[in-house]
PDB file of N, CA and C in Angstrom:
ATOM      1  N   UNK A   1     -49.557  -8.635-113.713  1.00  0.00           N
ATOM      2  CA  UNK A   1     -48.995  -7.367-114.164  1.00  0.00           C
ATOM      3  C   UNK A   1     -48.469  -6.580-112.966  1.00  0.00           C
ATOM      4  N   UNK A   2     -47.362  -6.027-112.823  1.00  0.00           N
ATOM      5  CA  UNK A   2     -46.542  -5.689-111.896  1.00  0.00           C
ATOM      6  C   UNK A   2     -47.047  -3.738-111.772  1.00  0.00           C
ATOM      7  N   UNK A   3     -47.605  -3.579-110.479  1.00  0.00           N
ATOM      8  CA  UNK A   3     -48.143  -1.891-110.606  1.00  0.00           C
ATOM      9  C   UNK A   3     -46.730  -0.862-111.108  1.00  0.00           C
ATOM     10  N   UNK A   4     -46.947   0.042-111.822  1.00  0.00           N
ATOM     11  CA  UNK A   4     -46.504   0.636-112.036  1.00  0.00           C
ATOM     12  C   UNK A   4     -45.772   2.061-110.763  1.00  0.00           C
ATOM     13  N   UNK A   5     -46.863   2.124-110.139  1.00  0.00           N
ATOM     14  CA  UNK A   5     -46.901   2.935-108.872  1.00  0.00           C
ATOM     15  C   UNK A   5     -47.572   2.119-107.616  1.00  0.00           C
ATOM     16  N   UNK A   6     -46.554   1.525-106.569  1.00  0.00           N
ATOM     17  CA  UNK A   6     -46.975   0.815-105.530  1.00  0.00           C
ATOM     18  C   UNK A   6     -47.987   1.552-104.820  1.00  0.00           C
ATOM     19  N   UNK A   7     -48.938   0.518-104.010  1.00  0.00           N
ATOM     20  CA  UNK A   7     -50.079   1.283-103.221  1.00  0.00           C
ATOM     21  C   UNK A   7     -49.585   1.376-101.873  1.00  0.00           C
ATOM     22  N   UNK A   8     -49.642   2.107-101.068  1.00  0.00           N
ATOM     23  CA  UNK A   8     -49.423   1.903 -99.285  1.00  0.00           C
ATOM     24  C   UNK A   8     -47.887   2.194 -99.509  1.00  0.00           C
ATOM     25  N   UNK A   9     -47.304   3.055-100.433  1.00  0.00           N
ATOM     26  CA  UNK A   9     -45.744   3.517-100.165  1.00  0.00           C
ATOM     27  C   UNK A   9     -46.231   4.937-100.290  1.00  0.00           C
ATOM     28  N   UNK A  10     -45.245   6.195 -99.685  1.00  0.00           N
ATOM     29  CA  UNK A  10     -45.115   7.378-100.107  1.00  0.00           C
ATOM     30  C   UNK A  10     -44.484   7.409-101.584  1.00  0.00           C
ATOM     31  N   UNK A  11     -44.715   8.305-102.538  1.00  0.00           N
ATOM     32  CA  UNK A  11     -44.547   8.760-104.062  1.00  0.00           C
ATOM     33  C   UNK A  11     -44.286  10.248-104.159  1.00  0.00           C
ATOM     34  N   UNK A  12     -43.391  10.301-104.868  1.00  0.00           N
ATOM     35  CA  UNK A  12     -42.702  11.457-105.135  1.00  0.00           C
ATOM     36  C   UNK A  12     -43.183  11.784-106.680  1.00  0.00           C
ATOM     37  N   UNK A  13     -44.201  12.184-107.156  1.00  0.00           N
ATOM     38  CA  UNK A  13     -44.874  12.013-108.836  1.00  0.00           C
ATOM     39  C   UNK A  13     -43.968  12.678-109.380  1.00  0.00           C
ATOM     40  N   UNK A  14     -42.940  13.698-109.310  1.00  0.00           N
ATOM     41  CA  UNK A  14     -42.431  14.528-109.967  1.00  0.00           C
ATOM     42  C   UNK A  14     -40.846  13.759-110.042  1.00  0.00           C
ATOM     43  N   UNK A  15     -40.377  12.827-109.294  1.00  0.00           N
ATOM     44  CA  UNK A  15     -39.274  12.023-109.693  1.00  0.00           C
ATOM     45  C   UNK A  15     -39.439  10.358-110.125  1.00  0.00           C
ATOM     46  N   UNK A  16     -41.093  10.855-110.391  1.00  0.00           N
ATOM     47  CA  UNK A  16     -41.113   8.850-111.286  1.00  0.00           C
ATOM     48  C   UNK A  16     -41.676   9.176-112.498  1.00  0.00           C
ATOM     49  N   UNK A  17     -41.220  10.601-113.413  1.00  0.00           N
ATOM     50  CA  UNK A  17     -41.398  10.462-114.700  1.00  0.00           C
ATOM     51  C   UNK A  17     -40.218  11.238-115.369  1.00  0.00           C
ATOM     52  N   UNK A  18     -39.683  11.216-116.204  1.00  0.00           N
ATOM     53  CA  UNK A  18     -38.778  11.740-116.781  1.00  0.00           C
ATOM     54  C   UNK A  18     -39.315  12.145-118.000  1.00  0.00           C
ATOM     55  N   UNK A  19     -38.410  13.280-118.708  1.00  0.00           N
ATOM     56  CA  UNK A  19     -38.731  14.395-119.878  1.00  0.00           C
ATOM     57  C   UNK A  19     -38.422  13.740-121.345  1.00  0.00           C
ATOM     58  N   UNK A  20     -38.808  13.776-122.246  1.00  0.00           N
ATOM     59  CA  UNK A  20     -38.384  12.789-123.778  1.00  0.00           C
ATOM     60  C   UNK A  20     -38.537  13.822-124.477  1.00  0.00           C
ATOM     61  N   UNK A  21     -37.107  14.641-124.923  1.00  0.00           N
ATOM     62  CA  UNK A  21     -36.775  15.353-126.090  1.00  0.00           C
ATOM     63  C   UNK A  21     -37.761  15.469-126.674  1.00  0.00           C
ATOM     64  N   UNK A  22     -38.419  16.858-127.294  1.00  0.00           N
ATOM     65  CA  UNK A  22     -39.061  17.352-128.078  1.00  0.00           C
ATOM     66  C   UNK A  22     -40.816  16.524-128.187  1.00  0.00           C
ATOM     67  N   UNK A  23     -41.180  15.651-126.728  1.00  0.00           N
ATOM     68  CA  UNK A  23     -41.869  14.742-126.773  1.00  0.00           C
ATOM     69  C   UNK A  23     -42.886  14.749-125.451  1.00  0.00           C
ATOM     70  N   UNK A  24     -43.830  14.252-124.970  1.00  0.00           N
ATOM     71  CA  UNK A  24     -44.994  14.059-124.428  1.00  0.00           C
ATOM     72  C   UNK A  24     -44.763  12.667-123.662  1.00  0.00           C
ATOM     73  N   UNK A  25     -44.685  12.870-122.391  1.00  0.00           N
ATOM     74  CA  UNK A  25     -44.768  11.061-121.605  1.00  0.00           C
ATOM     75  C   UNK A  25     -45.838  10.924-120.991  1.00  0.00           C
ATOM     76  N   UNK A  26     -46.938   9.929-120.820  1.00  0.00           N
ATOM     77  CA  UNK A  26     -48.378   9.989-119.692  1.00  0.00           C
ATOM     78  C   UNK A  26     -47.870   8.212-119.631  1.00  0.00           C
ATOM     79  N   UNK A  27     -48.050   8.701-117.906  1.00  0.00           N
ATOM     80  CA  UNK A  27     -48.000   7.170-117.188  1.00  0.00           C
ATOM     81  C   UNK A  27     -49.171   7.235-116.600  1.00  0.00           C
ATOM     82  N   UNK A  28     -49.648   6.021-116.069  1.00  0.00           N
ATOM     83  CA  UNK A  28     -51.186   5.965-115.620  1.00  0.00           C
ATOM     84  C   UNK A  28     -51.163   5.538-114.190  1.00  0.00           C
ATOM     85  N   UNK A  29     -51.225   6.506-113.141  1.00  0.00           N
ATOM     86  CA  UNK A  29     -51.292   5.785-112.043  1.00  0.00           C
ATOM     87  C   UNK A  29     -52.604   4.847-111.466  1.00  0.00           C
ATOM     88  N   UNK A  30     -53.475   5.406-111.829  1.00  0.00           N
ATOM     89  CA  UNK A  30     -54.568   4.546-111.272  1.00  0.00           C
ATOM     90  C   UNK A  30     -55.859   4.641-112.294  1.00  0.00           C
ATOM     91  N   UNK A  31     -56.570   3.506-112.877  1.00  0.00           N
ATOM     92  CA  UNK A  31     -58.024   3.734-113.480  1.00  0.00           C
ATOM     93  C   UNK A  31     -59.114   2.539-112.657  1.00  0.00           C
ATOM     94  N   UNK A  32     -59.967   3.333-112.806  1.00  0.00           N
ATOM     95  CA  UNK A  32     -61.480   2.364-112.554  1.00  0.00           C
ATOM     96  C   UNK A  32     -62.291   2.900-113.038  1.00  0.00           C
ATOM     97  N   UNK A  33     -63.535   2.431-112.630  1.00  0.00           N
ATOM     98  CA  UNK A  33     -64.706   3.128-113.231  1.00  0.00           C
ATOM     99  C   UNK A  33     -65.098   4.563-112.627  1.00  0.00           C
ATOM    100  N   UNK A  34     -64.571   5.059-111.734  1.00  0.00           N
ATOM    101  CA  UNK A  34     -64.920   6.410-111.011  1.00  0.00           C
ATOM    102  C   UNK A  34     -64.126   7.222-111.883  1.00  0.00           C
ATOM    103  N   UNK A  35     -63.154   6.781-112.389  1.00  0.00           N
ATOM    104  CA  UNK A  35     -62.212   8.164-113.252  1.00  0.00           C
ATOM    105  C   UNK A  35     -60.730   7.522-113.529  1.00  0.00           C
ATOM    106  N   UNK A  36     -59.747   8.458-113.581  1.00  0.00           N
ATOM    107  CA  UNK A  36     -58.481   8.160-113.868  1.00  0.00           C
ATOM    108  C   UNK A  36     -56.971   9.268-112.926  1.00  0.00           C
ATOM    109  N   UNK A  37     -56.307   8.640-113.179  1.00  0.00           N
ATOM    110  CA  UNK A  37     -55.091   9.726-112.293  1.00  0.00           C
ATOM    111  C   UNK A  37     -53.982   9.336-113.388  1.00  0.00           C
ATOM    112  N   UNK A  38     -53.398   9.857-113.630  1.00  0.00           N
ATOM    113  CA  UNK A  38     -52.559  10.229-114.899  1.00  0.00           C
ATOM    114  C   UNK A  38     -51.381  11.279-114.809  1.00  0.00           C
ATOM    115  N   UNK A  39     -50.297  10.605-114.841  1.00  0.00           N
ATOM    116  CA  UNK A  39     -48.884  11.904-114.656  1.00  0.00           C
ATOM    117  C   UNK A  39     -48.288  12.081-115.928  1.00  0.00           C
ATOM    118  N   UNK A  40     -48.033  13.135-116.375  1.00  0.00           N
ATOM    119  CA  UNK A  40     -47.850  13.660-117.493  1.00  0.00           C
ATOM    120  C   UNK A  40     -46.270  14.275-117.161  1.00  0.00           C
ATOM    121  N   UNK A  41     -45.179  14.600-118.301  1.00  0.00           N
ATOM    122  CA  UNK A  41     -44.162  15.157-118.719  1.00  0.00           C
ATOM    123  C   UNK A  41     -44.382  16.019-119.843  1.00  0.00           C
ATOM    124  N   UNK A  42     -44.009  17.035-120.002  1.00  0.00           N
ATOM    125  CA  UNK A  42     -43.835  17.322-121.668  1.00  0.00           C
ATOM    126  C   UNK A  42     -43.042  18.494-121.543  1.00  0.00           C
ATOM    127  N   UNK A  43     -41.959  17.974-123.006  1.00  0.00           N
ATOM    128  CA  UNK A  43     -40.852  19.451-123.585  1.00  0.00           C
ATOM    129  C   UNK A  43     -41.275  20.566-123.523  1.00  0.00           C
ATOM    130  N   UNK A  44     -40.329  21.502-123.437  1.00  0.00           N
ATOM    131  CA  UNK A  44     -40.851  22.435-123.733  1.00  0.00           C
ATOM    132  C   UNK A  44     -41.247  22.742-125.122  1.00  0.00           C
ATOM    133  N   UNK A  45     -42.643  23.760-125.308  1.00  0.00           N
ATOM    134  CA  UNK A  45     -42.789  23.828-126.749  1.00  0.00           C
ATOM    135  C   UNK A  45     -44.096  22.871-126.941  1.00  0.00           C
ATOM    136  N   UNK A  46     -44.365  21.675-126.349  1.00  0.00           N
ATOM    137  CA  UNK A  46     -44.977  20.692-126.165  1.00  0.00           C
ATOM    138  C   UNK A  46     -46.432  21.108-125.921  1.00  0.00           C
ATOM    139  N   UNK A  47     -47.639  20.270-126.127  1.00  0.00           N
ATOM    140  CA  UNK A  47     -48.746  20.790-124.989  1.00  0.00           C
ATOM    141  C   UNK A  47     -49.985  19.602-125.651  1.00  0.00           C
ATOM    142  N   UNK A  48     -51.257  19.854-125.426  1.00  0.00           N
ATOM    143  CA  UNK A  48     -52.262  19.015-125.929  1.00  0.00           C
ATOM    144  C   UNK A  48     -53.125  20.400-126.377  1.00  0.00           C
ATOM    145  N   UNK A  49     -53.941  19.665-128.063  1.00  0.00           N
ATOM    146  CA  UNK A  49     -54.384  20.355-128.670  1.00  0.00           C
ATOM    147  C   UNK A  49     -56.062  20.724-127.506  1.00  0.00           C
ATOM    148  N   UNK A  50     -56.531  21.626-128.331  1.00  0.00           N
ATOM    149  CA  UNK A  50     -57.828  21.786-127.209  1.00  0.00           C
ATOM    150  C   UNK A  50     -58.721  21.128-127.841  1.00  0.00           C
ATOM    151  N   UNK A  51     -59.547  20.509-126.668  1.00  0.00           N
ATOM    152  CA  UNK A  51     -60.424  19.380-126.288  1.00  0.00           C
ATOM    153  C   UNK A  51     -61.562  19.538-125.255  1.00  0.00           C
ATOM    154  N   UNK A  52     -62.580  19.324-125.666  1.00  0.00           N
ATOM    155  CA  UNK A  52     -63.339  18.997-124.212  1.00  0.00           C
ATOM    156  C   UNK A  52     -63.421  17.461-123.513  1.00  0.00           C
ATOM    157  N   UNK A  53     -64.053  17.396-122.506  1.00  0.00           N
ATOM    158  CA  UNK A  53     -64.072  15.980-121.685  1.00  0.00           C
ATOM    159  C   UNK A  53     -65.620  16.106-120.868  1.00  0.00           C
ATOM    160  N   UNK A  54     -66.316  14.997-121.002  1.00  0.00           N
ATOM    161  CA  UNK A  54     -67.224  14.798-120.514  1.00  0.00           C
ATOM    162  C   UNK A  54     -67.211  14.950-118.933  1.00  0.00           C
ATOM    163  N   UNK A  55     -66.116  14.994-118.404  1.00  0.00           N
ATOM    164  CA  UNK A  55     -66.261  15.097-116.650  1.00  0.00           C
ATOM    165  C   UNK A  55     -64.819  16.295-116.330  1.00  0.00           C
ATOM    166  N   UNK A  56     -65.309  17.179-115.096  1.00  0.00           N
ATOM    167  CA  UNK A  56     -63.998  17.622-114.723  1.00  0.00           C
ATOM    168  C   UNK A  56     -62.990  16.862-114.443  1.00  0.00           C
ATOM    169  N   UNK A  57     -61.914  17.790-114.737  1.00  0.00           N
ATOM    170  CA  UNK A  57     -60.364  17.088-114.712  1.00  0.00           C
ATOM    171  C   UNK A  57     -59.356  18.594-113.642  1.00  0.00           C
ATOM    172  N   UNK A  58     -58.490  17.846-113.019  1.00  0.00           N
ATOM    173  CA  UNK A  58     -57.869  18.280-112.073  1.00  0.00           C
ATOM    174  C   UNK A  58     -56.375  18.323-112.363  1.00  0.00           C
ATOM    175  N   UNK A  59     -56.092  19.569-112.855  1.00  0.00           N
ATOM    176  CA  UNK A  59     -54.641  19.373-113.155  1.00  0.00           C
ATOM    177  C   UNK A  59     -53.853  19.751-112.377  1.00  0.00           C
ATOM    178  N   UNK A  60     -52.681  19.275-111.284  1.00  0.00           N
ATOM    179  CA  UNK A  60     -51.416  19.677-110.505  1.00  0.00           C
ATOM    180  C   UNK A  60     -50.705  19.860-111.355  1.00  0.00           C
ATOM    181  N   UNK A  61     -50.152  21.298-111.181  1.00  0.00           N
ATOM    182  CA  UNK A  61     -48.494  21.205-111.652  1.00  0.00           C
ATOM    183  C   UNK A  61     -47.418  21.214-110.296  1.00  0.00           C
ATOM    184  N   UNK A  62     -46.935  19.900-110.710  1.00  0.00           N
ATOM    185  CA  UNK A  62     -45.697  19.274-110.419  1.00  0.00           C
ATOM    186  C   UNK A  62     -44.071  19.990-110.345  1.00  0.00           C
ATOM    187  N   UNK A  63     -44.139  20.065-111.470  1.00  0.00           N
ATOM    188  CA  UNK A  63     -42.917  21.298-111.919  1.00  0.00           C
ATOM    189  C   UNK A  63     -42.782  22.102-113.034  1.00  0.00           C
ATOM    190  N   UNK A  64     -42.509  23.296-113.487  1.00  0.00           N
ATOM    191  CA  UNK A  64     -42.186  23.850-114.595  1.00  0.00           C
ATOM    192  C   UNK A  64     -43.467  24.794-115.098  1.00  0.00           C
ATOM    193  N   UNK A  65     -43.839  25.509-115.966  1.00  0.00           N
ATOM    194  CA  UNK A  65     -44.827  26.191-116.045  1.00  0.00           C
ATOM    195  C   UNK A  65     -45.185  25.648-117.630  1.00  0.00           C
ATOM    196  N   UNK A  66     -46.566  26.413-117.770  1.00  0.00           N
ATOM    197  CA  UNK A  66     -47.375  25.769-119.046  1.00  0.00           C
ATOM    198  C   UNK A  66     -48.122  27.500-118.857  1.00  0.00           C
ATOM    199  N   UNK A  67     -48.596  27.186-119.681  1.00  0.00           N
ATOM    200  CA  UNK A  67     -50.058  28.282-120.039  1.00  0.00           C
ATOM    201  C   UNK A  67     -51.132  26.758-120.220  1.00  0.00           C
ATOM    202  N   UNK A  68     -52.690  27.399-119.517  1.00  0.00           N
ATOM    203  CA  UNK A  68     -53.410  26.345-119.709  1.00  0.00           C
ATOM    204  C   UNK A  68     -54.723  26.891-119.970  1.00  0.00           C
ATOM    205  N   UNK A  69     -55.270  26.982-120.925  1.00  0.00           N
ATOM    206  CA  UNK A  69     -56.583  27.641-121.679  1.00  0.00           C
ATOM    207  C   UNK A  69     -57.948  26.869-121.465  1.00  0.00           C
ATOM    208  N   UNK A  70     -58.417  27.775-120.928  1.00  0.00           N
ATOM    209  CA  UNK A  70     -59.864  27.513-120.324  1.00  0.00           C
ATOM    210  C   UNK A  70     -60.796  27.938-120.645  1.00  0.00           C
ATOM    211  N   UNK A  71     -62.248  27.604-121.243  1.00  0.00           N
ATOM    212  CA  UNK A  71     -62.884  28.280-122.261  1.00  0.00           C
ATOM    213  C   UNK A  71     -62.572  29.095-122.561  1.00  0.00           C
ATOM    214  N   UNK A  72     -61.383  29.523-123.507  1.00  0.00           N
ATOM    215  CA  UNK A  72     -60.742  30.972-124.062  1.00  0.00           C
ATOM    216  C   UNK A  72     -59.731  31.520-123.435  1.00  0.00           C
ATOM    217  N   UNK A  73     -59.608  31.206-121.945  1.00  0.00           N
ATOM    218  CA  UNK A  73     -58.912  32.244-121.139  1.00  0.00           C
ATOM    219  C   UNK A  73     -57.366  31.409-120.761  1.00  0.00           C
ATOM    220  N   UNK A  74     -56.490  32.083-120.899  1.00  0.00           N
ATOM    221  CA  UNK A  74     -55.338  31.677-120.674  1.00  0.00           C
ATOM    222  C   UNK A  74     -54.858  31.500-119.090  1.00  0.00           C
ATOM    223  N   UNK A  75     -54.382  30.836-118.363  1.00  0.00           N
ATOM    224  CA  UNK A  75     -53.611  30.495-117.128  1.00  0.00           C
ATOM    225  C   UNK A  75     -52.358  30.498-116.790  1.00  0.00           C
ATOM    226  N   UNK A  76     -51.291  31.037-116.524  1.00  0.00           N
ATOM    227  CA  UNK A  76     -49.992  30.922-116.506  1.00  0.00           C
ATOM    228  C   UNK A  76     -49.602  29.977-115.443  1.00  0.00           C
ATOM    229  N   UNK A  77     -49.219  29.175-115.159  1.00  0.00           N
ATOM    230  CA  UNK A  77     -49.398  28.003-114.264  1.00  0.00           C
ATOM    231  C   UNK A  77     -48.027  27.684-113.681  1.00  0.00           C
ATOM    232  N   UNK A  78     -47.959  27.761-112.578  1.00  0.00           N
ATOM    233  CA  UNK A  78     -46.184  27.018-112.712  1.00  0.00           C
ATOM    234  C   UNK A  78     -46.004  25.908-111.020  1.00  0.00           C
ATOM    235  N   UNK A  79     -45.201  25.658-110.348  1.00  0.00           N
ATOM    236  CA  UNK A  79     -44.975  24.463-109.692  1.00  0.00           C
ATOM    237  C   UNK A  79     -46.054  24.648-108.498  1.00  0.00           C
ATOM    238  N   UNK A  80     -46.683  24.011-108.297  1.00  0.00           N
ATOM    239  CA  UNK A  80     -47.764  23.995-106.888  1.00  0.00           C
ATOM    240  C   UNK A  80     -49.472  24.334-107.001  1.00  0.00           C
ATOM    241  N   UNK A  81     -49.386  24.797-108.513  1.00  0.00           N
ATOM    242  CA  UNK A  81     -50.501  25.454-108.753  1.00  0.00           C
ATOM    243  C   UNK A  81     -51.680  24.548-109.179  1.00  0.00           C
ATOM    244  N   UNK A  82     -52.899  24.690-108.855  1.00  0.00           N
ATOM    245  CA  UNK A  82     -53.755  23.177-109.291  1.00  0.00           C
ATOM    246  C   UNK A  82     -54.859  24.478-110.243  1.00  0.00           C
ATOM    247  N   UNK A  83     -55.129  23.624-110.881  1.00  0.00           N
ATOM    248  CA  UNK A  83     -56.500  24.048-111.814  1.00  0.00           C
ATOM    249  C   UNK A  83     -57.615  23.116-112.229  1.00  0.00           C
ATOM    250  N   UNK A  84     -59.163  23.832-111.719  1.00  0.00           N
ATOM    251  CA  UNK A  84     -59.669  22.493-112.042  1.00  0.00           C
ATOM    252  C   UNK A  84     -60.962  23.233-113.529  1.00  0.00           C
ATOM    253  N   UNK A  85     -60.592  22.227-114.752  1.00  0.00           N
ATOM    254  CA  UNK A  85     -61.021  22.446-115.866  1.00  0.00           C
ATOM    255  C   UNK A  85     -62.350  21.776-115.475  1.00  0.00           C
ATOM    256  N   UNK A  86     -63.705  22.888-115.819  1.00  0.00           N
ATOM    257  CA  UNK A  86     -64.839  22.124-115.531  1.00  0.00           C
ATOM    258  C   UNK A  86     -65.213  21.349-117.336  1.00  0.00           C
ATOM    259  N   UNK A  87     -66.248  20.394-117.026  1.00  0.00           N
ATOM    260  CA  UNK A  87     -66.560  19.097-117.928  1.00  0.00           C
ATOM    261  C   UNK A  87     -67.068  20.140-119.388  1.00  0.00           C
ATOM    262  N   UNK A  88     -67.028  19.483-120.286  1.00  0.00           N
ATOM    263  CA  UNK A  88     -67.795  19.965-121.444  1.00  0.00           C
ATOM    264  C   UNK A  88     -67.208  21.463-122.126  1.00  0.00           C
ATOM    265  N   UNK A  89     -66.183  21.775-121.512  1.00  0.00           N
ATOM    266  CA  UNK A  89     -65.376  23.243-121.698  1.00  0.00           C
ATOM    267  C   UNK A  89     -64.242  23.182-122.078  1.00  0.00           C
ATOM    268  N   UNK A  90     -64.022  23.702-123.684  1.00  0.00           N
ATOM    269  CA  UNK A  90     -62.525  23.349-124.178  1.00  0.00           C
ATOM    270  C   UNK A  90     -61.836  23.736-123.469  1.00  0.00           C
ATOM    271  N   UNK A  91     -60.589  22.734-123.475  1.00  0.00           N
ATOM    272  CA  UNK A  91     -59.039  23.369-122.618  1.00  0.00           C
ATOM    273  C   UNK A  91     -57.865  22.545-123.254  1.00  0.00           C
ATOM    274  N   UNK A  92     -56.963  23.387-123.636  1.00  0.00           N
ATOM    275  CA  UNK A  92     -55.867  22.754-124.311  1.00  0.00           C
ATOM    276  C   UNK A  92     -54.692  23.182-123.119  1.00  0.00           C
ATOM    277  N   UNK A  93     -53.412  23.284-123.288  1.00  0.00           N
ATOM    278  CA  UNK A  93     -52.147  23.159-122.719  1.00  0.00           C
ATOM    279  C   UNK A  93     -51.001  23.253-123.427  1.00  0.00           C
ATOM    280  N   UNK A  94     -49.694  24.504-123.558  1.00  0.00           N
ATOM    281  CA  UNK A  94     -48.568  24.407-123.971  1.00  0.00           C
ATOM    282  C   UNK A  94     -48.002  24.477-122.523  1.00  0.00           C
ATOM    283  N   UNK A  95     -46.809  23.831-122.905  1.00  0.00           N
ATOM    284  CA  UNK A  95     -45.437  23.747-121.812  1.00  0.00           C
ATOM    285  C   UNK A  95     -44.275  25.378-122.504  1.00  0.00           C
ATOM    286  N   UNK A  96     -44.474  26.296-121.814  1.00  0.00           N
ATOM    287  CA  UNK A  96     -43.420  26.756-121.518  1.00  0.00           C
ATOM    288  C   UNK A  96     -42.192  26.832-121.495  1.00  0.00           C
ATOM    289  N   UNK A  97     -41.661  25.882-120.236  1.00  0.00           N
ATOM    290  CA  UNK A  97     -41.003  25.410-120.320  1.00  0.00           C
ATOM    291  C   UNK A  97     -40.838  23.655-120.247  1.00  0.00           C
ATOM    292  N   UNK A  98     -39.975  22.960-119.502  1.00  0.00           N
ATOM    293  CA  UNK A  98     -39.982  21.529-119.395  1.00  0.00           C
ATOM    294  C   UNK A  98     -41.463  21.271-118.508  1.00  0.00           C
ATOM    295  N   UNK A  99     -42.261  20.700-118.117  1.00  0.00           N
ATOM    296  CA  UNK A  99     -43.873  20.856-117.133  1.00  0.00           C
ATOM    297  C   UNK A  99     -43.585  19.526-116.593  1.00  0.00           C
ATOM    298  N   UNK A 100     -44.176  19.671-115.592  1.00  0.00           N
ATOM    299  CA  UNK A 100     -45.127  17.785-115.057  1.00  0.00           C
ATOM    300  C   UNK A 100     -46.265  18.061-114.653  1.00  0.00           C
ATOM    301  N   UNK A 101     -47.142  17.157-114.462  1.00  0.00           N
ATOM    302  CA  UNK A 101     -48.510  17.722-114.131  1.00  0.00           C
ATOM    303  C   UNK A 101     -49.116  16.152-113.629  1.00  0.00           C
ATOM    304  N   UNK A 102     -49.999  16.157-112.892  1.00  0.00           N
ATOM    305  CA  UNK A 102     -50.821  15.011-112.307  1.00  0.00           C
ATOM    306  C   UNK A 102     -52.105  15.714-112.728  1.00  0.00           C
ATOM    307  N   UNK A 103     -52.934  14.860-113.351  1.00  0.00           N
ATOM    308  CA  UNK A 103     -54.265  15.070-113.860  1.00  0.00           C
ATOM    309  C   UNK A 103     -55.169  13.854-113.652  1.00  0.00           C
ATOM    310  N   UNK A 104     -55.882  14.479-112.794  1.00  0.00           N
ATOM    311  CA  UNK A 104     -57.292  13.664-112.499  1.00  0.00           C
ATOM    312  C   UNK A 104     -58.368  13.934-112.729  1.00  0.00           C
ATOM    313  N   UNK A 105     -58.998  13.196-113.412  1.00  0.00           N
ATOM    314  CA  UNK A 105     -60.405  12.495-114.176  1.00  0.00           C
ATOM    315  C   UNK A 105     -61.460  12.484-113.077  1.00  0.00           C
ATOM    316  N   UNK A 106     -62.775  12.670-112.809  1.00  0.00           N
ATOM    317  CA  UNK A 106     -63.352  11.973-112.325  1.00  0.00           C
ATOM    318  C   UNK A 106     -64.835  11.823-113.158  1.00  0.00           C
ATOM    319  N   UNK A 107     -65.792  10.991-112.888  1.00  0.00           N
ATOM    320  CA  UNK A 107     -66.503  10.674-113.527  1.00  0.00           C
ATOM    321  C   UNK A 107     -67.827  10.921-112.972  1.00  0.00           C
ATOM    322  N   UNK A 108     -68.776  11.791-113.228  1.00  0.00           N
ATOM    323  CA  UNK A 108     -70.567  12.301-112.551  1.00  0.00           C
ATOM    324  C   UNK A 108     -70.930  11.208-112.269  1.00  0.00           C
ATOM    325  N   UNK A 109     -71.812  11.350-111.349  1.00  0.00           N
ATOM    326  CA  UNK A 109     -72.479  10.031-111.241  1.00  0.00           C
ATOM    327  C   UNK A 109     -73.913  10.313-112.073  1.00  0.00           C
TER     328      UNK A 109
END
């Protein structure tokens, strides 16, 4: 299986995903058993319903802004900004406008 994202090159995450009309893209850069790294796109209008997750998750925004809800509390988020959603605490996500985001998983020991 051919990597999707080479290892030992520099990566530009915000020009190896592109936007899908009225739609949601997640490519997977890396999984194991410690967690996951995951680059996300989404329309504007777009977002993920709210959810909790058994481990914190680390969201970069890449480009574009979102609002990102954190037990209750809203975030206005836009290019450079990181947020880290702690484990067991709903958090959902609308896009604003067009977003990218790198989101990392990791897993308690």
């Amino acid at each position: 299986m051919e990597e999707l994202f080479k290892k030992g090159t520099i990566l530009n995450f915000a020009e190896l995903i592109d936007y899908s009309a009225g739609g949601v893209v997640s490519k997977q850069v890396l999984k194991n058993e410690a967690g996951n790294i995951t680059l996300f796109s989404f329309d504007k209008g777009q977002g993920l319903s709210e959810h909790t997750a058994p481990f914190d998750a680390m969201v970069q925004i890449l480009e574009g802004k979102a609002i990102i809800m954190v037990g209750g509390n809203p975030f206005h988020t836009k290019d450079g900004d990181t947020i880290i959603m702690p484990a067991n605490i709903p958090h959902a996500l609308f896009a604003t406008e067009q977003f990218k985001m790198l989101l990392t998983m990791i897993k308690g020991v």
